[in-house]
C-alpha atoms as a PDB file:
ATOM      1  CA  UNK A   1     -10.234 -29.307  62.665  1.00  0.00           C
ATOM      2  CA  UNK A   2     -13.699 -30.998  62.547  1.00  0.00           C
ATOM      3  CA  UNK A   3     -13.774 -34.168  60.602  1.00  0.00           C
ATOM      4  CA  UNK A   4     -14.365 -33.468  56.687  1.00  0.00           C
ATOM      5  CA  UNK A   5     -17.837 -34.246  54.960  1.00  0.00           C
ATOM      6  CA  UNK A   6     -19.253 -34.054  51.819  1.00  0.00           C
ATOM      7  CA  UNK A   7     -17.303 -34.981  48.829  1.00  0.00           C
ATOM      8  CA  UNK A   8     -14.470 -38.493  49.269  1.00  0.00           C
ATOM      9  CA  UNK A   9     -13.133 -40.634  46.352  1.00  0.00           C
ATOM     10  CA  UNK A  10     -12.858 -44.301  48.291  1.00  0.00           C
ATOM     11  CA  UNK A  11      -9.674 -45.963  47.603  1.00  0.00           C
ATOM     12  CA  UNK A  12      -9.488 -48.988  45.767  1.00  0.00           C
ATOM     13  CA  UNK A  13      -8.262 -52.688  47.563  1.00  0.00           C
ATOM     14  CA  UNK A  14      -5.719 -53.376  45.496  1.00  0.00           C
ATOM     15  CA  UNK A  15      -3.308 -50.057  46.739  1.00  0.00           C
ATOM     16  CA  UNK A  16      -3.427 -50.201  50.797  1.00  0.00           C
ATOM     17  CA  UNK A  17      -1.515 -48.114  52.894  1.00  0.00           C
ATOM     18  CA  UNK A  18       0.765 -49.396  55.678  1.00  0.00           C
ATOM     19  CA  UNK A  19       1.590 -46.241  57.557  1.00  0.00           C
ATOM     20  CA  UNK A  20       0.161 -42.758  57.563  1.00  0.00           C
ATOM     21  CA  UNK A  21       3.219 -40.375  58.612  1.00  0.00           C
ATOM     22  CA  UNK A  22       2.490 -36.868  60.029  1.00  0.00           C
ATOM     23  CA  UNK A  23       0.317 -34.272  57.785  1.00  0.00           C
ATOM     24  CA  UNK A  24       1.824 -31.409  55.323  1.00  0.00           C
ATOM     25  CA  UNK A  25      -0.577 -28.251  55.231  1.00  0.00           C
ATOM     26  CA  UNK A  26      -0.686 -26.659  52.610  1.00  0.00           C
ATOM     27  CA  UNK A  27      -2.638 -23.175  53.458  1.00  0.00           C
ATOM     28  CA  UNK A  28      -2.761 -19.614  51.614  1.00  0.00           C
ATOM     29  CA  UNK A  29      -0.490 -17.338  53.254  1.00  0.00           C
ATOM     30  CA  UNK A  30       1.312 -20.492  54.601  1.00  0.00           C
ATOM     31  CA  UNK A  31       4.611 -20.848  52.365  1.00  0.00           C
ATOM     32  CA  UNK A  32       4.779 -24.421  51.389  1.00  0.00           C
ATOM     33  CA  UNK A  33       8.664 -25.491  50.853  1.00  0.00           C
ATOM     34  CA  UNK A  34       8.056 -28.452  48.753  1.00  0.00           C
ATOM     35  CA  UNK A  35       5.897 -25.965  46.427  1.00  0.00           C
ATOM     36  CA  UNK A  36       8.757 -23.749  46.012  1.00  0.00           C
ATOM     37  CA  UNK A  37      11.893 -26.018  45.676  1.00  0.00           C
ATOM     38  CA  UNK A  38       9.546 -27.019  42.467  1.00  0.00           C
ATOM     39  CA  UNK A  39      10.518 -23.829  41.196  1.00  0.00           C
ATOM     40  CA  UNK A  40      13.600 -23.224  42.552  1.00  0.00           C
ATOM     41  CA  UNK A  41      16.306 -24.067  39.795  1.00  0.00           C
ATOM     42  CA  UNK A  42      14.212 -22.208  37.346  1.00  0.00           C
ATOM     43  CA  UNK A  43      14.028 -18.617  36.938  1.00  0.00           C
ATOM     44  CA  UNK A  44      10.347 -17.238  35.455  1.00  0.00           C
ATOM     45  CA  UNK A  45      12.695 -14.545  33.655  1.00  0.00           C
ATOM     46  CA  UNK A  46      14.883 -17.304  32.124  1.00  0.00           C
ATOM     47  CA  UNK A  47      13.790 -20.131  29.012  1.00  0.00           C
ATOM     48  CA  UNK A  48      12.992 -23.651  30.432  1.00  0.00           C
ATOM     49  CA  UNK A  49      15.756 -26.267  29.555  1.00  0.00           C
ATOM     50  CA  UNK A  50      14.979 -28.216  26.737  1.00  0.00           C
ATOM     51  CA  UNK A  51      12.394 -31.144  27.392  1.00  0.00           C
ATOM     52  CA  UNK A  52      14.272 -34.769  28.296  1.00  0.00           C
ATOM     53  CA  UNK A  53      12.493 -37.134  26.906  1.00  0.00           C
ATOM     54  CA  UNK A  54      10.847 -39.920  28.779  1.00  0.00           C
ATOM     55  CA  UNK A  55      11.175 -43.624  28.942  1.00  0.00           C
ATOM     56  CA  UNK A  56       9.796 -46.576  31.224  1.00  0.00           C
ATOM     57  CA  UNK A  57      11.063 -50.084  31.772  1.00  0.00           C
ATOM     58  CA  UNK A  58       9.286 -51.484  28.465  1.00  0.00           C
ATOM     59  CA  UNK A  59      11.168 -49.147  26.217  1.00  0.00           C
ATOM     60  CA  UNK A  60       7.698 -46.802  25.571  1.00  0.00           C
ATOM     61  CA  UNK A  61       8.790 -43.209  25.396  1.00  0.00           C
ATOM     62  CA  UNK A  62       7.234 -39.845  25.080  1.00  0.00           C
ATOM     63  CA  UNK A  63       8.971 -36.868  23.760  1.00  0.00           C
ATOM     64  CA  UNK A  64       7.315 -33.484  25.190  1.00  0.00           C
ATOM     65  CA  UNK A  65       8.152 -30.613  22.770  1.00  0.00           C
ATOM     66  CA  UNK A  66       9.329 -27.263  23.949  1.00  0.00           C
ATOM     67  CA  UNK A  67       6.116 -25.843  22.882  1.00  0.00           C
ATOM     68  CA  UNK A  68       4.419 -27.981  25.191  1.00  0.00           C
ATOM     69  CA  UNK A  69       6.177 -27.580  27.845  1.00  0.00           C
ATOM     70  CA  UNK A  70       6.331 -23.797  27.649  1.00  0.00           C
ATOM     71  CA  UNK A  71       2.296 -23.904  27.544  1.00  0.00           C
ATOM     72  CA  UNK A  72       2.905 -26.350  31.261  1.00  0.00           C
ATOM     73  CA  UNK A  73       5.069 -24.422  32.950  1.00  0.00           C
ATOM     74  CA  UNK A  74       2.726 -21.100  32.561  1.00  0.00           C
ATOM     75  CA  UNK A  75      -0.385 -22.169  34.003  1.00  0.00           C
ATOM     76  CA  UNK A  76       1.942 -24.715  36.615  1.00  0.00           C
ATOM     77  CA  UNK A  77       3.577 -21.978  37.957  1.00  0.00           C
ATOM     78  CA  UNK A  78       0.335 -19.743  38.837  1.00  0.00           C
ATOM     79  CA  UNK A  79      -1.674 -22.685  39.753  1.00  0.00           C
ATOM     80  CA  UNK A  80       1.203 -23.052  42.544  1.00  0.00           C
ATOM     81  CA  UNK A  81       1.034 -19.593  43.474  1.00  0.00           C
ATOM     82  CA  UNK A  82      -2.336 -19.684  43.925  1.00  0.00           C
ATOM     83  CA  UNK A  83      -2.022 -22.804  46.116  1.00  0.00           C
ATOM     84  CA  UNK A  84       0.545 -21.282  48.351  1.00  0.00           C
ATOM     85  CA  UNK A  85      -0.985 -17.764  48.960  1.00  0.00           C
ATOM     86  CA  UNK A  86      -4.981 -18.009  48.153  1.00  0.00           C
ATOM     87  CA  UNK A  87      -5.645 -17.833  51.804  1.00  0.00           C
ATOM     88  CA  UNK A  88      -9.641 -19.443  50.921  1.00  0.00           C
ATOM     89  CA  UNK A  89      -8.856 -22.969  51.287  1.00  0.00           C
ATOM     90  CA  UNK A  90      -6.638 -25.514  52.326  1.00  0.00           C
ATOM     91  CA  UNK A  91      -5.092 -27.962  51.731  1.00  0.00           C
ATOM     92  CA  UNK A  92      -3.707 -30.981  53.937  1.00  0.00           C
ATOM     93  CA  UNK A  93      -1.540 -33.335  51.929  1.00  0.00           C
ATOM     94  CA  UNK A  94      -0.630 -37.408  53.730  1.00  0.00           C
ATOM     95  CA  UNK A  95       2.770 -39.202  52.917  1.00  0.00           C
ATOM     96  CA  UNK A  96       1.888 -42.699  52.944  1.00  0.00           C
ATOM     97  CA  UNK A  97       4.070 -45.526  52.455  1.00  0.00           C
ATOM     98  CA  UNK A  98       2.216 -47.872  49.620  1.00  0.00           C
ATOM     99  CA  UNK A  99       1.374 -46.117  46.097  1.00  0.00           C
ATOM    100  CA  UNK A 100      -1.928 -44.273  45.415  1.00  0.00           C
ATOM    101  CA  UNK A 101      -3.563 -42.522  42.829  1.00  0.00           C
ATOM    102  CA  UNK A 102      -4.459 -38.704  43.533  1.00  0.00           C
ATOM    103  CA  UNK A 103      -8.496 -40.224  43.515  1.00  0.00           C
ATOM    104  CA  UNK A 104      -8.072 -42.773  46.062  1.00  0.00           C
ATOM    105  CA  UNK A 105      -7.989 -41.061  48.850  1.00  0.00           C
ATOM    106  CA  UNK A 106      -9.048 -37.028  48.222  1.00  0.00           C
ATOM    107  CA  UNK A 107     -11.751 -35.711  50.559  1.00  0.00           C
ATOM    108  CA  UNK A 108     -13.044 -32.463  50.124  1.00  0.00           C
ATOM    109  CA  UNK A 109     -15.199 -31.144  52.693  1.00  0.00           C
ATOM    110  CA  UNK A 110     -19.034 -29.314  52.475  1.00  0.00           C
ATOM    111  CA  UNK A 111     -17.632 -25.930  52.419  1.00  0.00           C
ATOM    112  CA  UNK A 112     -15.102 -26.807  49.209  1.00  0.00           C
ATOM    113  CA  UNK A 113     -12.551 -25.056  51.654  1.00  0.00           C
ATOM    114  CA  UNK A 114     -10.405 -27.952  52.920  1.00  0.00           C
ATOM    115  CA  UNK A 115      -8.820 -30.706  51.190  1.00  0.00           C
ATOM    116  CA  UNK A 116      -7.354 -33.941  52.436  1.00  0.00           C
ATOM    117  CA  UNK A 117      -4.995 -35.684  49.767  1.00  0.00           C
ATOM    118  CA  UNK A 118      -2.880 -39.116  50.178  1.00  0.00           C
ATOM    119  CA  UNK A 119       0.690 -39.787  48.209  1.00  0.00           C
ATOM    120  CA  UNK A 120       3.410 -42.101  48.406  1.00  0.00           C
ATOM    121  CA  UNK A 121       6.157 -40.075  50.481  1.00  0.00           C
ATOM    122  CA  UNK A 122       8.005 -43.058  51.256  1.00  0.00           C
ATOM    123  CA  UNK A 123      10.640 -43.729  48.526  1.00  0.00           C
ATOM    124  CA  UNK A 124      12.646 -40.944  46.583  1.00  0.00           C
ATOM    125  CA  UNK A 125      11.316 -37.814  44.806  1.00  0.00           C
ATOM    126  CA  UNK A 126       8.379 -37.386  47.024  1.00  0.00           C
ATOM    127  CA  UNK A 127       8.722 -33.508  46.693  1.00  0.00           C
ATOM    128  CA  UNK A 128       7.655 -33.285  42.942  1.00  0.00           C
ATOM    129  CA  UNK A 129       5.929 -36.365  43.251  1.00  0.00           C
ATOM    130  CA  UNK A 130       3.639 -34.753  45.476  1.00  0.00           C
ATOM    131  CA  UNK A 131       2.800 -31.555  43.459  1.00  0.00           C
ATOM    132  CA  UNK A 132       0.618 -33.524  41.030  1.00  0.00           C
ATOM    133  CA  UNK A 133      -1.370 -34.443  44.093  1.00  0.00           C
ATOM    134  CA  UNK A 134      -1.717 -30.720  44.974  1.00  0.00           C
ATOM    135  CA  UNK A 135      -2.746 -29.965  41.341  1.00  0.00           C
ATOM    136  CA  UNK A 136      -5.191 -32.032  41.749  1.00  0.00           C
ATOM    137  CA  UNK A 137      -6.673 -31.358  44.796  1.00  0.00           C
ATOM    138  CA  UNK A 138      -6.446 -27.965  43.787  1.00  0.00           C
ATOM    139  CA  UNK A 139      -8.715 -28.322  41.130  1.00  0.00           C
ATOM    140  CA  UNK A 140     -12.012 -29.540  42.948  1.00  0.00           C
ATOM    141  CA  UNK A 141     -11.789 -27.420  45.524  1.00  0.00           C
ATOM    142  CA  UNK A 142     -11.940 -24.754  42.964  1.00  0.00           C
ATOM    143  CA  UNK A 143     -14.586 -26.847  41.289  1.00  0.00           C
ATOM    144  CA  UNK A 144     -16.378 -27.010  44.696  1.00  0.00           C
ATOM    145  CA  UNK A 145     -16.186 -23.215  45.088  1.00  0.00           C
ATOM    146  CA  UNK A 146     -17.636 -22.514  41.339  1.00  0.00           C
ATOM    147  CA  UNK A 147     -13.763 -20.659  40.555  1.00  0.00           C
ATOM    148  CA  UNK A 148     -13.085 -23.052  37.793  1.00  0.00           C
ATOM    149  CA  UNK A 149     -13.425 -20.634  35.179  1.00  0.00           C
ATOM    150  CA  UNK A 150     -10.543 -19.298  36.261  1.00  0.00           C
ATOM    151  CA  UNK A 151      -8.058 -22.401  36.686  1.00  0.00           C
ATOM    152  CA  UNK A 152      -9.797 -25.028  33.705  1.00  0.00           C
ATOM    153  CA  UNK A 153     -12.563 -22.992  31.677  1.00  0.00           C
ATOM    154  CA  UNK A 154     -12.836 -25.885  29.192  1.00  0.00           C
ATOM    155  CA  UNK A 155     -14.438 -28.247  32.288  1.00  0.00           C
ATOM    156  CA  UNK A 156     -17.222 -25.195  33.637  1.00  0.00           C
ATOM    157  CA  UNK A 157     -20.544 -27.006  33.321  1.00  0.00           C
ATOM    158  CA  UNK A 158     -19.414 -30.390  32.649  1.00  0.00           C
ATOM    159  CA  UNK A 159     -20.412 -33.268  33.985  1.00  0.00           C
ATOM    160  CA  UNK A 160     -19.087 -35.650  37.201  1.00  0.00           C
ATOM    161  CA  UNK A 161     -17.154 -38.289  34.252  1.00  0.00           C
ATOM    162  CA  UNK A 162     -16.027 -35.165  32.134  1.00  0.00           C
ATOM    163  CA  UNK A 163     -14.670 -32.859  34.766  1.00  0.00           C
ATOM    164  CA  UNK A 164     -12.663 -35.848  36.136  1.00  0.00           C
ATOM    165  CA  UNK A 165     -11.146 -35.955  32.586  1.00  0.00           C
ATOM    166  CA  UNK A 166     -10.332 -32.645  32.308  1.00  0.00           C
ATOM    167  CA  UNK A 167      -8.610 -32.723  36.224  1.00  0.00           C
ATOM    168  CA  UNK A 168      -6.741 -35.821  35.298  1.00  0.00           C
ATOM    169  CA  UNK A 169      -5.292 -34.434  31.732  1.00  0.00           C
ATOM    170  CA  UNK A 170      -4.330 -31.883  33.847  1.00  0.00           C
ATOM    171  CA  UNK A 171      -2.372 -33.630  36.216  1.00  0.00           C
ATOM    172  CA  UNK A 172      -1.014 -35.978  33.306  1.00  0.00           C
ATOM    173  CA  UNK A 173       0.529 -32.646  31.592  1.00  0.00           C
ATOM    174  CA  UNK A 174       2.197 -31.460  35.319  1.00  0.00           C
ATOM    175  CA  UNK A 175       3.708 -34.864  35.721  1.00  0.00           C
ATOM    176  CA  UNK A 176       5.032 -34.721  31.958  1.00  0.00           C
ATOM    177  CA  UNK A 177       6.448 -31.282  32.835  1.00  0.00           C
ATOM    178  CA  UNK A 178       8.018 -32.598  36.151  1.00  0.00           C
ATOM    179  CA  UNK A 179       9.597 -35.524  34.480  1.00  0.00           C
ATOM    180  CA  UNK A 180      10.656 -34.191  31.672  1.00  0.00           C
ATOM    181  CA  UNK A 181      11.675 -29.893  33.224  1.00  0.00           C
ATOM    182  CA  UNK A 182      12.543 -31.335  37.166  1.00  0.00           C
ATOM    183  CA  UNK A 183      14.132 -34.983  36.050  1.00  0.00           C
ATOM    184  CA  UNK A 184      11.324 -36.305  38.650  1.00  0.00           C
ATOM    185  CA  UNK A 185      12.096 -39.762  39.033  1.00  0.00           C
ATOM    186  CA  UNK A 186       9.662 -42.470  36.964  1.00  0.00           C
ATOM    187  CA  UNK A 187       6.554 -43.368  39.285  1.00  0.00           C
ATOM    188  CA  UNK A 188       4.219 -45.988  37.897  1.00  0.00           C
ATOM    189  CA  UNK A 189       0.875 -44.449  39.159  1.00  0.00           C
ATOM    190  CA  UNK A 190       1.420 -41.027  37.753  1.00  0.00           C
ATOM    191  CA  UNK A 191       2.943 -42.116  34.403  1.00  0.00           C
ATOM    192  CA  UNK A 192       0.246 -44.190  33.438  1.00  0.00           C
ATOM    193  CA  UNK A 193      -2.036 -41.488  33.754  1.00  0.00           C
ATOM    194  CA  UNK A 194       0.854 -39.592  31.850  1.00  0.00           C
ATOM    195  CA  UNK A 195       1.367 -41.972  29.030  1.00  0.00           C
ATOM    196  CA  UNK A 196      -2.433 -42.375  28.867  1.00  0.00           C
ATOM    197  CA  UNK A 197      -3.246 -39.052  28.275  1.00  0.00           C
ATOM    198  CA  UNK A 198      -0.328 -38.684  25.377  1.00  0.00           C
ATOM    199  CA  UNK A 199      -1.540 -42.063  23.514  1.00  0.00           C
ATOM    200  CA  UNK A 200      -5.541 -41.150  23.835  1.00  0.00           C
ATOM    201  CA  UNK A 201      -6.036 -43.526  26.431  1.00  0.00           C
ATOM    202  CA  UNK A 202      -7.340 -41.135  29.383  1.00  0.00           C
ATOM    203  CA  UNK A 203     -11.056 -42.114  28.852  1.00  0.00           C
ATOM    204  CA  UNK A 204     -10.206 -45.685  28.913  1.00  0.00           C
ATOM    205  CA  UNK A 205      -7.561 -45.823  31.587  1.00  0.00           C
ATOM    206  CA  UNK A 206     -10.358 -43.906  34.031  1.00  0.00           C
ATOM    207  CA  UNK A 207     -13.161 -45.868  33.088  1.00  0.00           C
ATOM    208  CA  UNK A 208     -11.524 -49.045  33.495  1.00  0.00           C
ATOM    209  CA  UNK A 209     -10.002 -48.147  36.981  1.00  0.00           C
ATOM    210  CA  UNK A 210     -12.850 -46.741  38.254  1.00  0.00           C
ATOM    211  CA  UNK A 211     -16.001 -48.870  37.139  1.00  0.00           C
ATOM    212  CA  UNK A 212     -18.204 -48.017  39.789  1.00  0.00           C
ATOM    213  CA  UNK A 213     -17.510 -44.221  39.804  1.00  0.00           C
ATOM    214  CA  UNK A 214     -18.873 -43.305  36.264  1.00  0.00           C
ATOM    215  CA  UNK A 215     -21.352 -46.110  35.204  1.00  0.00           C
ATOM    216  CA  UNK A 216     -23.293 -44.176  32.845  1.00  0.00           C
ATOM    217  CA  UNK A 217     -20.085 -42.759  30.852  1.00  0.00           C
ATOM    218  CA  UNK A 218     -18.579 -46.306  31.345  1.00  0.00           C
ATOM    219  CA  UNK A 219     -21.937 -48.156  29.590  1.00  0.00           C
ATOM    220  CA  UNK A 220     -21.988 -45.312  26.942  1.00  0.00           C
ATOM    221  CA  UNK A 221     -18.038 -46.242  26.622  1.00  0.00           C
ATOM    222  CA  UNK A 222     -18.532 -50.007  25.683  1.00  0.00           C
ATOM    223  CA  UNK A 223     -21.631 -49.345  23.689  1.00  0.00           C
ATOM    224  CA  UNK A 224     -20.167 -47.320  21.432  1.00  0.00           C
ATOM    225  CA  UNK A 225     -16.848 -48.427  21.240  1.00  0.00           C
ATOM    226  CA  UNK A 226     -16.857 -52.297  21.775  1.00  0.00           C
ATOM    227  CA  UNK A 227     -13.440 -52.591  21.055  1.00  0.00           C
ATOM    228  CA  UNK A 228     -11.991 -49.966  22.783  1.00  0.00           C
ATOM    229  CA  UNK A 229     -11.334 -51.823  26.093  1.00  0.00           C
ATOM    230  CA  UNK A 230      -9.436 -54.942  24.464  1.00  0.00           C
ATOM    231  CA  UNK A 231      -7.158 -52.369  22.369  1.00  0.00           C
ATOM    232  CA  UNK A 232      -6.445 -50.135  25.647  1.00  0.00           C
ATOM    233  CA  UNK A 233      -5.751 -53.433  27.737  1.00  0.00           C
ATOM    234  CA  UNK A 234      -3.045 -54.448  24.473  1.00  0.00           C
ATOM    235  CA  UNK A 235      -1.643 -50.981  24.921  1.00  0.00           C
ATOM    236  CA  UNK A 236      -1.740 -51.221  28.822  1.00  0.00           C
ATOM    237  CA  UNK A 237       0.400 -54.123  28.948  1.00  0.00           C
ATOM    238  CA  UNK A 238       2.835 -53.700  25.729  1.00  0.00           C
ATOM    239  CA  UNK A 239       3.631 -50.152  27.788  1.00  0.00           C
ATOM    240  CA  UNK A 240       3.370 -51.145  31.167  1.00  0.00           C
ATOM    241  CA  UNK A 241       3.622 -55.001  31.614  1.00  0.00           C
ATOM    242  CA  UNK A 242       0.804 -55.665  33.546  1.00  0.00           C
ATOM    243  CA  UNK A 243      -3.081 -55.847  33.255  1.00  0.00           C
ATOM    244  CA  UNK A 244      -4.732 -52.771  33.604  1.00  0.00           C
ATOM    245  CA  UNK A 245      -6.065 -51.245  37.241  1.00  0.00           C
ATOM    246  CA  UNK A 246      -9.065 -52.371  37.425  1.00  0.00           C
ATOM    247  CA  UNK A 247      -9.759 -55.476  34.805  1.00  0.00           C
ATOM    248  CA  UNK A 248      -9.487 -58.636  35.032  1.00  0.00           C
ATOM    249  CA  UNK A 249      -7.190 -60.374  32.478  1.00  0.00           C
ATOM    250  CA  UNK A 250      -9.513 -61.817  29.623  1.00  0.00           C
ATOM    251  CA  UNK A 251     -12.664 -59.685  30.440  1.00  0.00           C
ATOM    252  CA  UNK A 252     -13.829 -56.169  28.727  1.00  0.00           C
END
C-alpha cells in the first residue's frame, strides 16, 4: 500500500501510544469478525432488549430510552453492512496500547478510499470498543467521496467545525447503543463524548479539546457564549473528575 496523503487529524501529547500491534482491515467484500460478533446475540427479526442504563465512577448516569435505541440500532446495523461489503474503500483499523480518541490518529488518504484509524485494543472489550472507531472513520470517507447524503444528510454542505459535530454525535449515539444494547464495558474516551452529547456539551467538549482545529468556530464559541467554557469545565469535572482535555485548570 503506498503511504496515505491528504487528509490526518494529529494526535494530541497528552494520549501517546506505547506499542502499535499488527493492523485489522477492514475491506468491502472482506467479512470483518469483530463487525459481526457486534451483531451476533441480536436477531434483526427480534426486539432489542430493553436499554441498561449507564453509570460512571462519579455516580452520573444516562438512561437511553427504547425509542432511542430502536432509532440506533437501525442506521448501526446498515452503516456496518455497508462497512463490511461496500467493496469502494477501506478501511485499516490499529490496536494500540494507550487510549485515543477516534480524531487523534485517523488518516484518510487523497482518493477518500482508504482509511487508517488508531484504538486502544489493549485492555478488555476492544471488539465493540472498536466499532465506534469504524463509525467514524466510516463517515469521512463517505464525506471524502461526496456519499454523505446517504449515511448523515443533516451534515451535506456543512462546514469543517459542523460536520465534525455531526460525525461525533454520531459516534456518541453508537457508543450509547453499545453500552447500553452490548453491556460494552465503560471507556473514559468514548463516554465523554457520550455523556457530552446527552447533556449538550458536544460543542464545548470539541472545541475545548481541539483548540487549534476549529479556531474560527472556537472564537465565535467564547464570543458569544462567555460563560459557556467555565459551566462545561464544572460539568466536566462533577461527571468525570478531572479537568477537561484540553484546558488548563483556571483558564477559559
Amino acid at each position: 500500500m503506498t503511504p496515505l496523503e491528504g487528509q490526518s487529524f494529529g494526535r494530541s501529547p497528552l494520549l501517546r501510544s506505547r506499542s502499535r500491534p499488527p493492523r485489522h482491515l477492514v475491506p468491502g467484500l472482506l467479512a470483518s469478525v469483530a463487525v459481526s460478533s457486534l451483531f451476533a446475540c441480536i436477531s434483526s427479526e427480534v426486539s432489542l432488549p430493553e436499554p441498561r442504563r449507564l453509570v460512571i465512577h462519579s455516580g452520573a448516569r444516562l438512561a437511553p430510552t427504547q425509542e432511542q435505541m430502536e432509532e440506533v440500532d437501525g442506521w448501526v446495523r446498515e452503516q456496518y453492512d455497508s462497512i463490511q461489503l461496500d467493496p469502494s474503500f477501506m478501511i485499516i483499523t490499529e490496536a494500540q496500547e494507550g487510549p485515543v480518541y477516534p480524531w487523534e490518529d485517523l488518516r484518510v488518504n487523497a482518493r477518500a478510499d482508504t482509511a487508517i484509524v488508531s484504538y486502544q485494543g489493549s485492555i478488555g472489550g476492544g471488539n465493540l470498543r472498536r466499532g465506534a472507531y469504524l463509525i467514524y472513520a466510516h463517515l469521512h470517507l463517505m464525506a471524502g467521496q461526496d456519499r454523505l447524503d446517504r449515511w448523515l444528510p443533516e451534515a451535506v454542505g456543512l462546514d469543517d467545525f459542523q460536520l465534525e459535530r455531526a460525525i461525533l454525535a454520531r459516534v456518541a449515539e453508537a457508543w450509547l447503543y453499545q453500552r447500553s444494547i452490548f453491556d460494552a464495558q465503560p471507556y473514559g474516551v468514548l463516554d465523554e463524548i457520550t455523556y457530552a452529547h446527552e447533556n449538550g456539551y458536544l460543542d464545548a467538549f470539541i472545541l475545548t479539546s481541539r483548540p487549534n482545529a476549529f479556531v474560527e468556530a472556537r472564537r465565535a464559541w467564547m464570543t458569544e457564549n462567555p460563560d459557556a467554557g467555565t459551566d462545561y469545565a464544572e460539568w466536566f469535572r462533577r461527571t468525570f473528575e478531572r479537568d477537561p482535555p484540553g484546558r488548563v485548570s483556571g483558564n477559559r
